[in-house]
C-alpha atoms as a PDB file:
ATOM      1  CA  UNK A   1      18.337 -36.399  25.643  1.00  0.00           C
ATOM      2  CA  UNK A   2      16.133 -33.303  25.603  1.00  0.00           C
ATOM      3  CA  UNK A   3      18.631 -31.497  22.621  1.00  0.00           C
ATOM      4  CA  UNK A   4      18.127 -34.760  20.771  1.00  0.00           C
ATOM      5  CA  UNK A   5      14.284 -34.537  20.983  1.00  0.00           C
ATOM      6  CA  UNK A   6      14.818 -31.111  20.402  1.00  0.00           C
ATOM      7  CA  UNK A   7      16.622 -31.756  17.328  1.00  0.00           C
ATOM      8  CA  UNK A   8      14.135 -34.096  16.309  1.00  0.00           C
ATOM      9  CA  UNK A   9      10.887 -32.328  16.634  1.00  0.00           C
ATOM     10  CA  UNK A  10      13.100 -29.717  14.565  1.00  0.00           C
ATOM     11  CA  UNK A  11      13.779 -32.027  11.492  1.00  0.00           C
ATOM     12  CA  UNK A  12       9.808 -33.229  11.380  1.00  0.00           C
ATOM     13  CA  UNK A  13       8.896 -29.317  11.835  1.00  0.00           C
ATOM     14  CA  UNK A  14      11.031 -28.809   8.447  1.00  0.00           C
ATOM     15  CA  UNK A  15       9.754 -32.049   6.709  1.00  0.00           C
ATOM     16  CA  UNK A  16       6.146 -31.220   7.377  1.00  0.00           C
ATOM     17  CA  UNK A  17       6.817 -27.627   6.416  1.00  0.00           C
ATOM     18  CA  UNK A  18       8.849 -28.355   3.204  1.00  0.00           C
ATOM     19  CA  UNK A  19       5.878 -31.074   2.073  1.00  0.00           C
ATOM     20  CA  UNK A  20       3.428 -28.669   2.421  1.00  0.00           C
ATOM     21  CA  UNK A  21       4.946 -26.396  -0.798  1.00  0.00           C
ATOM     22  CA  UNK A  22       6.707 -23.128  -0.966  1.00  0.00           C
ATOM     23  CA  UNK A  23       4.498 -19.780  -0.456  1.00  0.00           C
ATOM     24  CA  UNK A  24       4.934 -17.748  -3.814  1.00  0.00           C
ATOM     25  CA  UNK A  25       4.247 -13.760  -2.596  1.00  0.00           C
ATOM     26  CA  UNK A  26       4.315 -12.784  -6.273  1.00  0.00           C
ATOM     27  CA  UNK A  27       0.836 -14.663  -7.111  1.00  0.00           C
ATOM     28  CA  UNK A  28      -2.935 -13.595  -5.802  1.00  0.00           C
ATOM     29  CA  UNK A  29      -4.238 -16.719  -4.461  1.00  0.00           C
ATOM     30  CA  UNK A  30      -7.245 -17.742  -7.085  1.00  0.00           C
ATOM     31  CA  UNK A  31      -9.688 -16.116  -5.308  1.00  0.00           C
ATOM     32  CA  UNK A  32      -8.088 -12.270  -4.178  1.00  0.00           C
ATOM     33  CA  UNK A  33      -9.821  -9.800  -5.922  1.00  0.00           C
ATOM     34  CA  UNK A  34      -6.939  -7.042  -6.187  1.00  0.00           C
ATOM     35  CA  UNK A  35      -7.888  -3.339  -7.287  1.00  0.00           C
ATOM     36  CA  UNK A  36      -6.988  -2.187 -10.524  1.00  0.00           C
ATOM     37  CA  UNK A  37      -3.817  -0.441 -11.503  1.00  0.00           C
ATOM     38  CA  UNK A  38      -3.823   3.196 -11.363  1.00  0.00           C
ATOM     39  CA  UNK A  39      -6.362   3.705  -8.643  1.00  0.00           C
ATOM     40  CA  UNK A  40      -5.004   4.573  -5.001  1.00  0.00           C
ATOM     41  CA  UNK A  41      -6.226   2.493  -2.533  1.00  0.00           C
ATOM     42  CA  UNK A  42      -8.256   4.932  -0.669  1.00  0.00           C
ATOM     43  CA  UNK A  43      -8.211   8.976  -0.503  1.00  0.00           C
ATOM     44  CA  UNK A  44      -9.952  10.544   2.328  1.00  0.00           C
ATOM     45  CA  UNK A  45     -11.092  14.851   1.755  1.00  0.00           C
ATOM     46  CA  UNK A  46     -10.648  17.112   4.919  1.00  0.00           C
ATOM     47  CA  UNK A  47     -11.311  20.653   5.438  1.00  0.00           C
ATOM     48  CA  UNK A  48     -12.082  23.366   2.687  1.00  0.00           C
ATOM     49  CA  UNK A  49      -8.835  24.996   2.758  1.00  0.00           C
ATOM     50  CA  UNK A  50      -8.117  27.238  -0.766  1.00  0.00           C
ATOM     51  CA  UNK A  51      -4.610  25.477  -0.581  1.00  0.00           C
ATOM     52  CA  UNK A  52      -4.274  21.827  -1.535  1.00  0.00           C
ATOM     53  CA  UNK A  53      -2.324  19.421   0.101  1.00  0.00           C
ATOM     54  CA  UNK A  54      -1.719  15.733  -0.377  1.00  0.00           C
ATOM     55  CA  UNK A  55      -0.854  13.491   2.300  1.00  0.00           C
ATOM     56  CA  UNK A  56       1.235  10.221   1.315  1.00  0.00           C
ATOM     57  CA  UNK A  57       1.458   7.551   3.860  1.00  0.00           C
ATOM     58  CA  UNK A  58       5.032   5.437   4.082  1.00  0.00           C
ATOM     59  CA  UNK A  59       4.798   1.573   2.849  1.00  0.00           C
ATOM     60  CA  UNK A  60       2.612  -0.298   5.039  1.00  0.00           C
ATOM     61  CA  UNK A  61       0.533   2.603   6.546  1.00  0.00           C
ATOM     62  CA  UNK A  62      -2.916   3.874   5.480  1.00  0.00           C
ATOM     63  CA  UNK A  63      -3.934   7.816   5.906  1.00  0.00           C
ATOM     64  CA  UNK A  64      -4.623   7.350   9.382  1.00  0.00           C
ATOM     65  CA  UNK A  65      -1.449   8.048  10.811  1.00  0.00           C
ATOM     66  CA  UNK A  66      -1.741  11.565   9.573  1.00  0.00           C
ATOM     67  CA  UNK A  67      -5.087  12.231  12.142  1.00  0.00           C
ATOM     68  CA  UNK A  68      -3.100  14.720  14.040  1.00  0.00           C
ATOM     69  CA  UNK A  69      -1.877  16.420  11.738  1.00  0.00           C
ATOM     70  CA  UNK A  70      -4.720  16.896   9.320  1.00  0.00           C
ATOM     71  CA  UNK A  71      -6.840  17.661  12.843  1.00  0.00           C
ATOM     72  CA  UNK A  72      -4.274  20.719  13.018  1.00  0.00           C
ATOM     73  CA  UNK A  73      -4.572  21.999   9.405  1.00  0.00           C
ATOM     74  CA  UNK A  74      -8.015  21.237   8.105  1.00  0.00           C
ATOM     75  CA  UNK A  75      -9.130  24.433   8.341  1.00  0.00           C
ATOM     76  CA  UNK A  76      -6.041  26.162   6.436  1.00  0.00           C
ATOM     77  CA  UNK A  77      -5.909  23.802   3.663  1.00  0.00           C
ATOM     78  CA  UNK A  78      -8.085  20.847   1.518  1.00  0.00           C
ATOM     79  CA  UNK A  79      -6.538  17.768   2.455  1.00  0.00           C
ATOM     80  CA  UNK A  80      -6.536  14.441   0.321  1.00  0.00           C
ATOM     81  CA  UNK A  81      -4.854  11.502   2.873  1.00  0.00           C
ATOM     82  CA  UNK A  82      -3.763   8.587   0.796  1.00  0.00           C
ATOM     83  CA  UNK A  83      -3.624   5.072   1.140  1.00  0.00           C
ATOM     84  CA  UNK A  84      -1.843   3.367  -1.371  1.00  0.00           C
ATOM     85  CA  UNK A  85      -3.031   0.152  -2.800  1.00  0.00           C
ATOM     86  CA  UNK A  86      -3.030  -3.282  -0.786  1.00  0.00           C
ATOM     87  CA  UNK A  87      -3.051  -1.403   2.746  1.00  0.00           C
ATOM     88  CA  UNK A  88      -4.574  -0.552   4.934  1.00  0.00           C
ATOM     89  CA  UNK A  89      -7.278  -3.084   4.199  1.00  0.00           C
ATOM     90  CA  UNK A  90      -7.419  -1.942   0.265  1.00  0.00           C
ATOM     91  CA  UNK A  91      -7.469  -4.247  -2.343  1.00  0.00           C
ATOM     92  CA  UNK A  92      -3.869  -4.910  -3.591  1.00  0.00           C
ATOM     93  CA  UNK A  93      -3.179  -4.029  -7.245  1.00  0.00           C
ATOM     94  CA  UNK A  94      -2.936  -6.635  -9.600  1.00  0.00           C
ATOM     95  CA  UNK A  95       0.546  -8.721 -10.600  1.00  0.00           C
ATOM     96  CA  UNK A  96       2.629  -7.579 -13.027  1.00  0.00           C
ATOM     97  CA  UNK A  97       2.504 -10.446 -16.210  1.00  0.00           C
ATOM     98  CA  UNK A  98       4.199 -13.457 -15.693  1.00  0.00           C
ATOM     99  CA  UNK A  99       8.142 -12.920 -15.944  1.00  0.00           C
ATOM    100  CA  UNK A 100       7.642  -9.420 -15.711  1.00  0.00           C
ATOM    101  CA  UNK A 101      10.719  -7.042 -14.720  1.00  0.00           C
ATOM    102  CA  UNK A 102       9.822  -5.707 -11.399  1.00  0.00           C
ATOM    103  CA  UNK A 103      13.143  -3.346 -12.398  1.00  0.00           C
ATOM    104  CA  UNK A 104      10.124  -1.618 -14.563  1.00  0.00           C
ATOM    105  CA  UNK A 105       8.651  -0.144 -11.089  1.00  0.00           C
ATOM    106  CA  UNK A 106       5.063  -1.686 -12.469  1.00  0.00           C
ATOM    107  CA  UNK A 107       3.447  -0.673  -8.775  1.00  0.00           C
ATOM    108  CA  UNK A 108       5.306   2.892  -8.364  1.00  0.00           C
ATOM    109  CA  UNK A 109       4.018   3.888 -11.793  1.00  0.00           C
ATOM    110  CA  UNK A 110       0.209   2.944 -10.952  1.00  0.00           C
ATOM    111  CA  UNK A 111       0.476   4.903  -7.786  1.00  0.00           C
ATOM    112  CA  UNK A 112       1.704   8.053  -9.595  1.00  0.00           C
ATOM    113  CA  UNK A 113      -1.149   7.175 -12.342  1.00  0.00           C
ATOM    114  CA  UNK A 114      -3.688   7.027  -9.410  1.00  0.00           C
ATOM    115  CA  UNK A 115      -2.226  10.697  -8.213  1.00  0.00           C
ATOM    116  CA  UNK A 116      -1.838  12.444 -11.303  1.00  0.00           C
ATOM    117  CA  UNK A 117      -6.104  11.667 -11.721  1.00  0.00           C
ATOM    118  CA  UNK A 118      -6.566  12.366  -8.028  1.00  0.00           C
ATOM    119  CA  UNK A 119      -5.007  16.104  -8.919  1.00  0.00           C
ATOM    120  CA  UNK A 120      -7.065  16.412 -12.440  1.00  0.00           C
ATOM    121  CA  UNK A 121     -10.410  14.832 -11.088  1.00  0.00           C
ATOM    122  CA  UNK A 122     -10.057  17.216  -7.786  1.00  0.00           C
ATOM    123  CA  UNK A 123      -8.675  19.761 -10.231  1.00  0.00           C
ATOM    124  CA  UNK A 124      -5.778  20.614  -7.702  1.00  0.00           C
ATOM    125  CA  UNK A 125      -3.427  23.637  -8.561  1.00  0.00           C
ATOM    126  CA  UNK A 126       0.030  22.889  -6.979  1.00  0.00           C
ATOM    127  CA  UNK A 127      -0.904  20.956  -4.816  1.00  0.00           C
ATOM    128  CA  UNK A 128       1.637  20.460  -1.608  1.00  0.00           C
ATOM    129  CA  UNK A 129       2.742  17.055  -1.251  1.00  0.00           C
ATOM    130  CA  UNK A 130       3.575  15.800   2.208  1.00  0.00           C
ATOM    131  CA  UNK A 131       5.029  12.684   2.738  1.00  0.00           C
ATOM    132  CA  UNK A 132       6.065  10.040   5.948  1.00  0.00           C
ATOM    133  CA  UNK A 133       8.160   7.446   4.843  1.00  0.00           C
ATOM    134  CA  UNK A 134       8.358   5.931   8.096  1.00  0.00           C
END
């Protein structure tokens, strides 16, 4: 009796779920204000080293997992921690068009857009690039 009820309440779970509609993780809901491509999410400036040095957080992470280490180097170098766009509580850059080609790498590019003005604002020589792709 209890697998049948089991079985049951598992059916309606499904049926309630299925009415409500499918989530679609390639729109904004109406109301998300997402960033705009080529920006980074967030940079952070540490030390005032005379060597630059970038630090690039792995998917899902903001520059905080870097504290350590930019504690440890601050001094020696002037380091930019990144957080790309749509973590780490930044606004999410915007969709590519409607049937876009994801193949096209429409969020990779903005990210290198967003570094390639980090380095020219910040007028960076050689910068070193560290990355934790976790």
């Amino acid at each position: 009796m209890k697998l049948k009820l089991s079985a049951l309440a598992l059916f309606f779970l499904c049926v309630s779920y299925a009415s409500y509609g499918q989530i679609n993780n390639l729109i904004h809901t109406k109301d998300y204000e997402t960033g705009r491509l080529g920006e980074l999410g967030n940079v952070q400036k540490f030390g005032s080293g005379k060597e630059s040095m970038i630090l690039l957080p792995g998917w899902g992470f903001d520059w905080t997992i870097f504290e350590s280490f930019i504690d440890r180097f601050k001094d020696k170098y002037s380091i930019y921690a990144v957080t790309f766009p749509g973590f780490g509580n930044t606004m999410a850059p915007p969709m590519p068009a409607e049937n876009g080609v994801f193949s096209n790498l429409y969020w990779s590019g903005g990210i290198l857009t967003g570094l390639k003005n980090l380095i020219t604002r910040e007028k960076l020589e050689r910068p070193i690039l560290v990355s934790a792709f976790t």
